[in-house]
Structures are given as structure tokens and as C-alpha cells.
Protein backbone atom coordinates (compact mmCIF):
# COMPACT_ATOMS: atom_id res chain seq x y z
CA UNK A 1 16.99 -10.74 -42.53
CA UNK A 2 14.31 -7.69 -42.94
CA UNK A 3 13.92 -5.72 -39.73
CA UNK A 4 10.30 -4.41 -39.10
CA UNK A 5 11.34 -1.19 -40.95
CA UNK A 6 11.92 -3.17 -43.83
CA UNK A 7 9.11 -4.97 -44.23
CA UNK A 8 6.90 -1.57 -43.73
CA UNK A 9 5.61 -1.52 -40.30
CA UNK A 10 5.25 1.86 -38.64
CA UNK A 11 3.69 3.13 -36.01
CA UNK A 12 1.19 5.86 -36.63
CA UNK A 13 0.16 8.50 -34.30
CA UNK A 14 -3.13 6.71 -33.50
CA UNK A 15 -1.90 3.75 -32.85
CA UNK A 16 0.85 4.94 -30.30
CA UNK A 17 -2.36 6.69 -28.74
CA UNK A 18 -4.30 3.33 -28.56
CA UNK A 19 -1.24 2.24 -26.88
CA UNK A 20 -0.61 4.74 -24.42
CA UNK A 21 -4.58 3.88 -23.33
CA UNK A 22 -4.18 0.48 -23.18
CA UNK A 23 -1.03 1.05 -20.72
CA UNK A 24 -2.73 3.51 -18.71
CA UNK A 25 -5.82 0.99 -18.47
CA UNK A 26 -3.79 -2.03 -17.53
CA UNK A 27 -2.33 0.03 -14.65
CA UNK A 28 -5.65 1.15 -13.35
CA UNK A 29 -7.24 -2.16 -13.86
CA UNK A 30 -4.18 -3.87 -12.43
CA UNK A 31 -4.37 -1.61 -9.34
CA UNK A 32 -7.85 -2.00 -8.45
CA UNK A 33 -7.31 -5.81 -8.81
CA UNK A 34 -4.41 -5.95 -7.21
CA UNK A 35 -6.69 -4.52 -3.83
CA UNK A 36 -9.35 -6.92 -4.82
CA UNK A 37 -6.78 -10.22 -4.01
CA UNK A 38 -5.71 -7.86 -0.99
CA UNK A 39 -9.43 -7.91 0.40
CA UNK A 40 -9.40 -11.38 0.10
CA UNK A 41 -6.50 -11.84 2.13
CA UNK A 42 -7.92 -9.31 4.69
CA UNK A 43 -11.41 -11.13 4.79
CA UNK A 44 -10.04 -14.70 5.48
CA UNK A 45 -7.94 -12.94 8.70
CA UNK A 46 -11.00 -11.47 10.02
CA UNK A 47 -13.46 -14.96 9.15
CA UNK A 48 -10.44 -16.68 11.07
CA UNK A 49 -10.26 -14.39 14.15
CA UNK A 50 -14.66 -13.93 14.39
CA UNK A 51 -14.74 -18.00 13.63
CA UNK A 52 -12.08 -18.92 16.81
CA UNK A 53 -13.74 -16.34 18.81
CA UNK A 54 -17.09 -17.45 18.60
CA UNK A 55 -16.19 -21.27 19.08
CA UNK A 56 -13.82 -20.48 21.67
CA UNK A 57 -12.85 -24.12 22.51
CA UNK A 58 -11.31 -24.76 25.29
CA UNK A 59 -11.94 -21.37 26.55
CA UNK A 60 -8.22 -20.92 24.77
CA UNK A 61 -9.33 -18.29 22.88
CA UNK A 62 -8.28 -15.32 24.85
CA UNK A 63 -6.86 -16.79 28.41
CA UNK A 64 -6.49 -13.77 30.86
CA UNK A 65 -7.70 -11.25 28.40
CA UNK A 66 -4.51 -11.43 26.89
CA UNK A 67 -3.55 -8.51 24.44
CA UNK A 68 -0.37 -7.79 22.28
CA UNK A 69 1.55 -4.35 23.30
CA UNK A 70 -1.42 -1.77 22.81
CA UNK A 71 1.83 1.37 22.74
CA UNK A 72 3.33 -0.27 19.44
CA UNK A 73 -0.54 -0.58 18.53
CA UNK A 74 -1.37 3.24 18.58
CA UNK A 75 1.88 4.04 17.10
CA UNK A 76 1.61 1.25 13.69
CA UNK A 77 -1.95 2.64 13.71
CA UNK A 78 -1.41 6.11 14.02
CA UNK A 79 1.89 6.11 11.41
CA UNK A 80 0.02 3.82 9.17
CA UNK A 81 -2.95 6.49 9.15
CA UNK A 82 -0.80 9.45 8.47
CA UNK A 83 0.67 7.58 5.46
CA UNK A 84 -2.53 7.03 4.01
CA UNK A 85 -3.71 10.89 4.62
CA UNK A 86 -0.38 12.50 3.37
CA UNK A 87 -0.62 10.10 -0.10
CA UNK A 88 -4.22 11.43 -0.77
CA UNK A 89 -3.15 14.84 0.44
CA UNK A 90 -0.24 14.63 -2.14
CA UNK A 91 -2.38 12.80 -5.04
CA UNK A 92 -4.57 16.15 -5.11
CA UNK A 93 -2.22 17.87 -4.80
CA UNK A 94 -0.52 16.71 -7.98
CA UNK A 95 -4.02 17.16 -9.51
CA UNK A 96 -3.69 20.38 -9.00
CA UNK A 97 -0.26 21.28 -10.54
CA UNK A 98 1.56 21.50 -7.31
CA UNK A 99 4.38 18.33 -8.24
CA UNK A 100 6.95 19.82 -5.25
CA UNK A 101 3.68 19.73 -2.79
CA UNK A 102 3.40 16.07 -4.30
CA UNK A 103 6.96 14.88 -3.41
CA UNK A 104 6.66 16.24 0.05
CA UNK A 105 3.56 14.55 0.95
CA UNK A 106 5.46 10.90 -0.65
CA UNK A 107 8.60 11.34 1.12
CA UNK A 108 6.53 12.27 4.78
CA UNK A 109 4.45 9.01 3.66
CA UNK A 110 7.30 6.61 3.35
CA UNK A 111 9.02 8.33 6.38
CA UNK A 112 5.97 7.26 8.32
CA UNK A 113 5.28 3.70 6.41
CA UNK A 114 8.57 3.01 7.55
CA UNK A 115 8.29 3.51 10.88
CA UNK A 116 5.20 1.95 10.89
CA UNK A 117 7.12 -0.90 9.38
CA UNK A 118 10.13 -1.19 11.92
CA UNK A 119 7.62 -1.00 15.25
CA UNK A 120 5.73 -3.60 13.81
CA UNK A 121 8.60 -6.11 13.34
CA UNK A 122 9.81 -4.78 16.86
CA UNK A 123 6.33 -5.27 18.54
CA UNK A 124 6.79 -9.13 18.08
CA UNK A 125 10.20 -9.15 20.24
CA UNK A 126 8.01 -7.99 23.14
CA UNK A 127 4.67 -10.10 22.75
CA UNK A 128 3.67 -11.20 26.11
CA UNK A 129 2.27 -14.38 24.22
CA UNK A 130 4.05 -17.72 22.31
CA UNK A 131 2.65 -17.90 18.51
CA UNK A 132 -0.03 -20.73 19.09
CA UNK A 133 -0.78 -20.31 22.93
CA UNK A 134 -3.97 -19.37 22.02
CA UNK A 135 -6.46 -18.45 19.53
CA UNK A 136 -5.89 -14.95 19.80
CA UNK A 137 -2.23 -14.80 19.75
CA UNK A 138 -2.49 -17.68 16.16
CA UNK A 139 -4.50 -14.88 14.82
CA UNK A 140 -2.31 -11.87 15.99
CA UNK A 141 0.76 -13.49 14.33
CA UNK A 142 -1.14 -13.87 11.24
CA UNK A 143 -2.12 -10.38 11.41
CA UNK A 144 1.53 -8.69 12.21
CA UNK A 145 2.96 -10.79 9.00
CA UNK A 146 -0.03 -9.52 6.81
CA UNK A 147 0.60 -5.87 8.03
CA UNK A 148 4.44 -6.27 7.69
CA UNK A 149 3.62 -7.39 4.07
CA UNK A 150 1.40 -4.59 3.48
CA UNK A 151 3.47 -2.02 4.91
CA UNK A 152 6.53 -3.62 2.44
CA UNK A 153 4.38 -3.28 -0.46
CA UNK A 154 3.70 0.32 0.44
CA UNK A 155 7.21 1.75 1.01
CA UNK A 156 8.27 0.04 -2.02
CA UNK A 157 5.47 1.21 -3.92
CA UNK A 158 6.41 4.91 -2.24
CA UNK A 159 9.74 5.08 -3.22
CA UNK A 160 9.74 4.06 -7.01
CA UNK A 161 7.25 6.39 -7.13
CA UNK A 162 9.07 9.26 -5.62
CA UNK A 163 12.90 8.12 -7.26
CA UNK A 164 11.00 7.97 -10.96
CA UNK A 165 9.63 11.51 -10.91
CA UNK A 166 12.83 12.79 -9.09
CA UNK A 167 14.51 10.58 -12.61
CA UNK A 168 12.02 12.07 -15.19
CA UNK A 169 12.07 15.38 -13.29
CA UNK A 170 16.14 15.54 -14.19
CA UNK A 171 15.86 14.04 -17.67
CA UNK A 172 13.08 16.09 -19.01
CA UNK A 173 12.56 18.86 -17.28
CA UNK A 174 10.45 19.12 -13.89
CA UNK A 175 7.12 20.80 -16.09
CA UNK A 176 7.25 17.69 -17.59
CA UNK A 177 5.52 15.22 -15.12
CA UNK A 178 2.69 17.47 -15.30
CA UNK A 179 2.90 17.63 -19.33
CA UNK A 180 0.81 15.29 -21.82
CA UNK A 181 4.19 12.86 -22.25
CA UNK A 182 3.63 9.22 -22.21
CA UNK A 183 6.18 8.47 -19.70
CA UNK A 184 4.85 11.60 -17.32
CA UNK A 185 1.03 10.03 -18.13
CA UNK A 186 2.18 6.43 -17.44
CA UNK A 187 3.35 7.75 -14.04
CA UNK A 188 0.68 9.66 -12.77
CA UNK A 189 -1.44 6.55 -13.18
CA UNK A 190 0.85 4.87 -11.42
CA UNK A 191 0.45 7.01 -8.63
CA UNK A 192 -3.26 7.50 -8.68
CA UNK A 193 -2.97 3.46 -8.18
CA UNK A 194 -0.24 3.74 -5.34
CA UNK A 195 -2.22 6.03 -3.41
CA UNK A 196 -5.52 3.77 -4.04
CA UNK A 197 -3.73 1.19 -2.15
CA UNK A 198 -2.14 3.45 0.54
CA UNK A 199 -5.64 4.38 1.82
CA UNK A 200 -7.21 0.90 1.50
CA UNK A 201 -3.94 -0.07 3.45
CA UNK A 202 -5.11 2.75 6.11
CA UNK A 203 -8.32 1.76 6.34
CA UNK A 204 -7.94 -1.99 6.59
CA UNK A 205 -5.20 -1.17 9.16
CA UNK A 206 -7.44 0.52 11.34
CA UNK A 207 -10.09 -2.14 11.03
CA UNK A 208 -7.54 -4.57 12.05
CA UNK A 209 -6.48 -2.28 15.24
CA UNK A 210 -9.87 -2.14 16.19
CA UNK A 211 -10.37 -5.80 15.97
CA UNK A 212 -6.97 -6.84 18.10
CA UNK A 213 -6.52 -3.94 20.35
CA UNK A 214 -10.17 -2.71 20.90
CA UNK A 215 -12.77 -5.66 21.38
């Protein structure tokens, strides 16, 4: 049987280029995309939580003002912010050459994402609410599994991050993630999309604090 290199194929220069495009592409496209579904996952939360509010049958929506721990609150919200500010801080960072300054910023990031992560699995061992008692508290469960997705997505999105250029750092020489190399170009993009979704993850998060800690 003729192998590929028998039958003539090769793979010219330009053609690895196109290639190397086309993979950067798909991961940018594939990012932004990716936060597109997100939104829509966010915006049929919030039309749930406005829609039960308003129509407030029952008057079940909210008995007693009810309101889930507001000190695991502040601190998802507040860890969940920092993670989003020290993965842009770190993304410009790397713009700018600085790849240590970089790895820093991601390992403070997932350091906080997790945290955020374990209070927010914690916080529903001490709801003062049963899932379903109410509007607000059907609504607040779907909310702490959508964060404790999000908050997944991000650590794990953090740390193969972090462990490939730590990988590519010891194969090929650190002054390569910030050289022209399709492997060190293929995971820059990757990052610039990771830290896309970091700080729609902060902001969305602090929408959603707003909306079940606030009003």
C-alpha cells in the first residue's frame, strides 16, 4: 500500500501557514461562540427569575424576604471578580513579553476560581430555604448549579492553560511561548479565549449577585 509520501503529497510552507490560520481561527471563533451558548444559558436564568417575580403567585415568590447566605455571596462574588481581573491583568501582560508575570496572574486566578468554587458548593449546606419552597429559592438553586458549572469550566480552562506553557516552557525553551512557533501561537490563542470567558464569567457573576443578593 502507498503511504501519502508515496503517492507525492507534501506539505508546502504555505499551506502549513493556511493551516496554522485556520487553527488559530477555529479557536477564536470557537471561543466567542462558546460565550454566545453561555449568554443563552444566563438569559433564560434571569427571564425565569424577572418572569416568577413579576407574577408572584401565591405571594410564594419571596415569603419573609427570604435570602440565601449574603457572607458566602460577597466572598463567590468578590473571588470570582479577582479571577476575572488577574486573567486580563495576566493576558496583557503576556502581550507584552512578560510570560513569568503571565503565570502568576493564572495561578492567583485559579487559586481564587477555586475558592470561589468550594464556597459555592458549601453555601448550599447552609441555605435557610428547601429547593422549591418558593420562587426565589427554584431560581437560586438554578443559579448556584449554573455558577458551579461556570466556575468548573474556568479552573479547568485555568489549569491546562497554565500546565501547557509550564510543558512547552520545558520542552522548548521558555522564549519560546513568546516565539512565532505553531504550538506557542496555538496557545496564546487559547488563552486570549480563556481569559474572554474569565471576564464574561466575572461580569455575568456580578450581574447574578446583584440580582439574588441585592434587589
Amino acid at each position: 500500500m502507498k503511504t501519502i509520501q508515496d503517492q507525492g503529497y507534501t506539505s508546502t510552507p504555505e499551506e502549513a501557514e493556511f493551516e496554522l490560520r485556520a487553527h488559530i481561527g477555529s479557536i477564536w471563533s470557537g471561543g466567542r461562540l462558546f460565550i454566545g451558548m453561555y449568554t443563552f444559558l444566563l438569559a433564560s436564568l434571569v427571564f425565569a427569575y424577572f418572569y416568577l417575580r413579576s407574577a408572584n403567585n401565591g405571594l410564594l415568590w419571596r415569603p419573609d424576604h427570604i435570602t440565601a447566605p449574603t457572607h458566602y455571596g460577597w466572598a463567590v462574588f468578590l473571588a470570582t471578580v479577582a479571577t476575572g481581573i488577574m486573567a486580563v491583568t495576566g493576558q496583557r501582560r503576556l502581550r507584552g513579553g512578560a510570560l513569568i508575570d503571565w503565570q502568576v496572574a493564572g495561578w492567583t486566578a485559579l487559586t481564587t476560581s477555586v475558592i470561589a468554587l468550594i464556597l459555592q458548593i458549601w453555601e448550599l449546606s447552609s441555605l435557610p430555604f428547601y429547593p422549591g419552597s418558593s420562587g426565589y429559592a427554584s431560581t437560586f438553586i438554578g443559579f448556584s448549579v449554573f455558577n458551579i458549572m461556570t466556575l468548573v469550566i474556568t479552573s479547568f480552562w485555568l489549569e491546562t492553560a497554565l500546565a501547557r506553557s509550564h510543558r512547552l516552557g520545558r520542552e522548548r525553551g521558555r522564549n519560546a511561548l513568546l516565539s512565532t512557533d505553531a504550538d506557542a501561537q496555538s496557545w496564546r490563542a487559547n488563552v486570549s479565549a480563556m481569559t474572554y470567558f474569565v471576564g464574561f464569567a466575572a461580569l455575568s457573576g456580578a450581574f447574578l449577585f446583584a440580582m439574588f443578593y441585592q434587589l
